[in-house]
Structures are given as C-alpha cells and as structure tokens.
Protein backbone atom coordinates (compact mmCIF):
# COMPACT_ATOMS: atom_id res chain seq x y z
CA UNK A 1 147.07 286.72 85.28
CA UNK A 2 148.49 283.19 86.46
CA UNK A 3 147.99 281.29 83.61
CA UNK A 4 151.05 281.79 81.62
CA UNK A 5 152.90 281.68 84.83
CA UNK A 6 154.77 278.43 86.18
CA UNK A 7 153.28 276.76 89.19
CA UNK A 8 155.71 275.72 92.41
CA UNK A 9 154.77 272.40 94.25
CA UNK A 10 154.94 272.22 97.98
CA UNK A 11 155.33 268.89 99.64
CA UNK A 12 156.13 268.81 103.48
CA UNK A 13 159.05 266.83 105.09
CA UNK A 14 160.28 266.34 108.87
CA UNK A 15 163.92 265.06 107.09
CA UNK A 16 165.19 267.05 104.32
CA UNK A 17 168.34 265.08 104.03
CA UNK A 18 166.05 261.54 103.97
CA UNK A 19 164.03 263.52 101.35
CA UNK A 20 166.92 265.01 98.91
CA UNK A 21 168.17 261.49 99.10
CA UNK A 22 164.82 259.99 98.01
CA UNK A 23 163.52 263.12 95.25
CA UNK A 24 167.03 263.33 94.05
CA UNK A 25 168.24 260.01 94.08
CA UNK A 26 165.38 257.37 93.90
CA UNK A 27 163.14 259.61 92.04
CA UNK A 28 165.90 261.40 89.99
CA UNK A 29 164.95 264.80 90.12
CA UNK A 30 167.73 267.05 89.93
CA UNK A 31 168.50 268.86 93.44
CA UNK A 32 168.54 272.64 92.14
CA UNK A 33 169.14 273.49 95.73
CA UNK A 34 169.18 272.61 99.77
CA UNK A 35 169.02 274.87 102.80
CA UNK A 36 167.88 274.32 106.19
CA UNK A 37 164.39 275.40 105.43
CA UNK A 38 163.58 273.33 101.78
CA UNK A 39 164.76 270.97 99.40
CA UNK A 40 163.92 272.84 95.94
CA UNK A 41 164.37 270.27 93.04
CA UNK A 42 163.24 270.02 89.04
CA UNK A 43 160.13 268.00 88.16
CA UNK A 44 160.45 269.04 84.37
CA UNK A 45 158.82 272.17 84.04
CA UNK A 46 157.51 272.60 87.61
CA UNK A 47 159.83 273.43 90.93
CA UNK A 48 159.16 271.04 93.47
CA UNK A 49 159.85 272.36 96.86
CA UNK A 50 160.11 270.19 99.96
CA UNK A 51 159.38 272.41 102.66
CA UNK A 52 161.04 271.25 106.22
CA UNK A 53 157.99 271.04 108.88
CA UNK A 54 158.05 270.05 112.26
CA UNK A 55 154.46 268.44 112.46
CA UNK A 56 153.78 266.24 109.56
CA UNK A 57 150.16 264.23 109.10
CA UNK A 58 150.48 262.97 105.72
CA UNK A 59 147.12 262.93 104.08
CA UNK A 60 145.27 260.12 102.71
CA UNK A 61 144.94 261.06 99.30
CA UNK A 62 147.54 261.86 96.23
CA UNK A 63 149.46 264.88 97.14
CA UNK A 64 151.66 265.11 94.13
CA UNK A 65 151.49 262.94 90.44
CA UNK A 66 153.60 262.52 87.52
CA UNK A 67 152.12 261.97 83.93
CA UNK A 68 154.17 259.28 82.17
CA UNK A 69 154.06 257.81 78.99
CA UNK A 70 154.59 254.44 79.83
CA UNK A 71 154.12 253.45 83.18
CA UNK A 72 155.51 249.84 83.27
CA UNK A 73 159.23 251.20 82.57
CA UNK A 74 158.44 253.79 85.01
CA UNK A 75 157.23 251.05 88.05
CA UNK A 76 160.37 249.10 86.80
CA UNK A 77 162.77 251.80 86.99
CA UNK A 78 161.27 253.40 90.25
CA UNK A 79 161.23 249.33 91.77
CA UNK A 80 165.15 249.09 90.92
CA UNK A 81 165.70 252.46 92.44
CA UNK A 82 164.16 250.92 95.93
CA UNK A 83 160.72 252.64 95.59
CA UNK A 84 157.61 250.19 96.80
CA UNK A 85 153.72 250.79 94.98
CA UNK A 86 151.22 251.02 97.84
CA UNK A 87 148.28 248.48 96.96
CA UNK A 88 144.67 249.60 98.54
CA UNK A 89 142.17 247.44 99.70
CA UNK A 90 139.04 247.21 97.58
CA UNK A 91 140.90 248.89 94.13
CA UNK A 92 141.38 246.33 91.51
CA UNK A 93 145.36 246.44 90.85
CA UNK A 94 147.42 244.04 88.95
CA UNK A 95 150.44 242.40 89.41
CA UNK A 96 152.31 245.57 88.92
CA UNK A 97 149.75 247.90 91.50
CA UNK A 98 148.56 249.15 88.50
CA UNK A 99 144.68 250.11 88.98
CA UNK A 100 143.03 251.27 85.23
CA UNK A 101 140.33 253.58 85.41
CA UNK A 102 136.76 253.24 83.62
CA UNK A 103 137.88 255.34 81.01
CA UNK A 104 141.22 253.54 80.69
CA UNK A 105 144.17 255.48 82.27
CA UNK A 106 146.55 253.67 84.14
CA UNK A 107 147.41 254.86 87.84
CA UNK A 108 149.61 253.45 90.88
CA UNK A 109 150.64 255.18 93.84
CA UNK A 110 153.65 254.99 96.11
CA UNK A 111 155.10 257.29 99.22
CA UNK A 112 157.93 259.17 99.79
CA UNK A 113 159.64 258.66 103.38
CA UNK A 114 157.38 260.93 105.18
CA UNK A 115 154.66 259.14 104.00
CA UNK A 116 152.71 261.64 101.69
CA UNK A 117 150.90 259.60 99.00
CA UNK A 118 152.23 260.40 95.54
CA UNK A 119 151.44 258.87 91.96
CA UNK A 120 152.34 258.24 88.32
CA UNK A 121 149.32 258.06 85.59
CA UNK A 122 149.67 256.81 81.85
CA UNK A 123 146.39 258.49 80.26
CA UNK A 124 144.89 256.55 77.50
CA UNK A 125 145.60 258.72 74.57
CA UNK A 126 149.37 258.33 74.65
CA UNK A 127 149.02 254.46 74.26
C-alpha cells in the first residue's frame, strides 16, 4: 500500500527560525513553508518537516542522511556554508571526517543547531 507512496521526514527543533535559517540556508533546501508549528522544506524527492518541540534530547545516532555522489564537494560546500563534521572517538576519519566503511562507502556526520546527528554517504558504486 505504501510503497509507491512518498515518505515525510520528521526532525524535531526547539527554534524554528535558527532551523529555517540552517535547512534553508546552510543546507540549501528550499523552505516550501513556515508556521508556528513546523518548518516544511524540499530534500529532493522527500518533505522534510521540522517539527517545533518544546523538550528536545537529541539522540546519539544519525537521525537523517543524504546520499551524495561525491562527498568531498559536498564537505567543501557544506564547510563554506559554516557547517562543522563531528569527528568520533575511536572511528578512523581522515582529514576531511570522512570515515570509509569495510565495504567502501564513504560517510561523515555533522549536526544541525539542535544538535540531532545528521549525515552524508557516497556509496561505492557511484565512484
């Protein structure tokens, strides 16, 4: 029944302004639209909607990724745009905070302002 069907992202936020700034400017995603209760933007195919919450424990795991075809230009462009990769202790990550899987993906993780974890991967096959 669902699988021809669009899925919508939640993501929880304490600041929606903070939050349109950082999805809609930093990130690039265009703002389709903002009321007092959620930030609903475009993330290609998907709607993303940050959902305004007044208790927010971000969890400590990736709560949202983005497949990208080449995820150097995407660290640069996301770097210039003011976004900082989160390194982890223990996870071998170059220069870049790249970390490359055994089967030779390429992941690195950063946070948006309410600290929920989110990611980019470059799988293998599309080098």
């Amino acid at each position: 029944m669902l699988e021809s069907t669009e899925p919508i992202a939640f993501l929880p936020s304490s600041d929606l302004e903070r939050s349109r700034r950082f999805f809609g400017g930093a990130l690039a995603l265009p703002v389709r639209e903002m009321t007092p209760f959620a930030c609903v933007l475009s993330a290609g195919p998907i709607t993303l909607r940050v959902t305004k919450v007044d208790d927010l424990r971000p969890q400590p795991f990736t709560v949202l990724g983005w497949r990208v075809p080449d995820i150097r230009a995407a660290i640069a462009r996301l770097t210039g745009a003011g976004v900082e990769f989160v390194r982890y202790d223990g996870v071998d990550q170059d220069a870049d905070g790249v970390w490359t899987t055994p089967g030779g993906d390429r992941v690195a993780w950063f946070r948006d302002p309410d600290g929920n974890t989110l990611s980019l991967t470059e799988f293998r096959a599309h080098r």
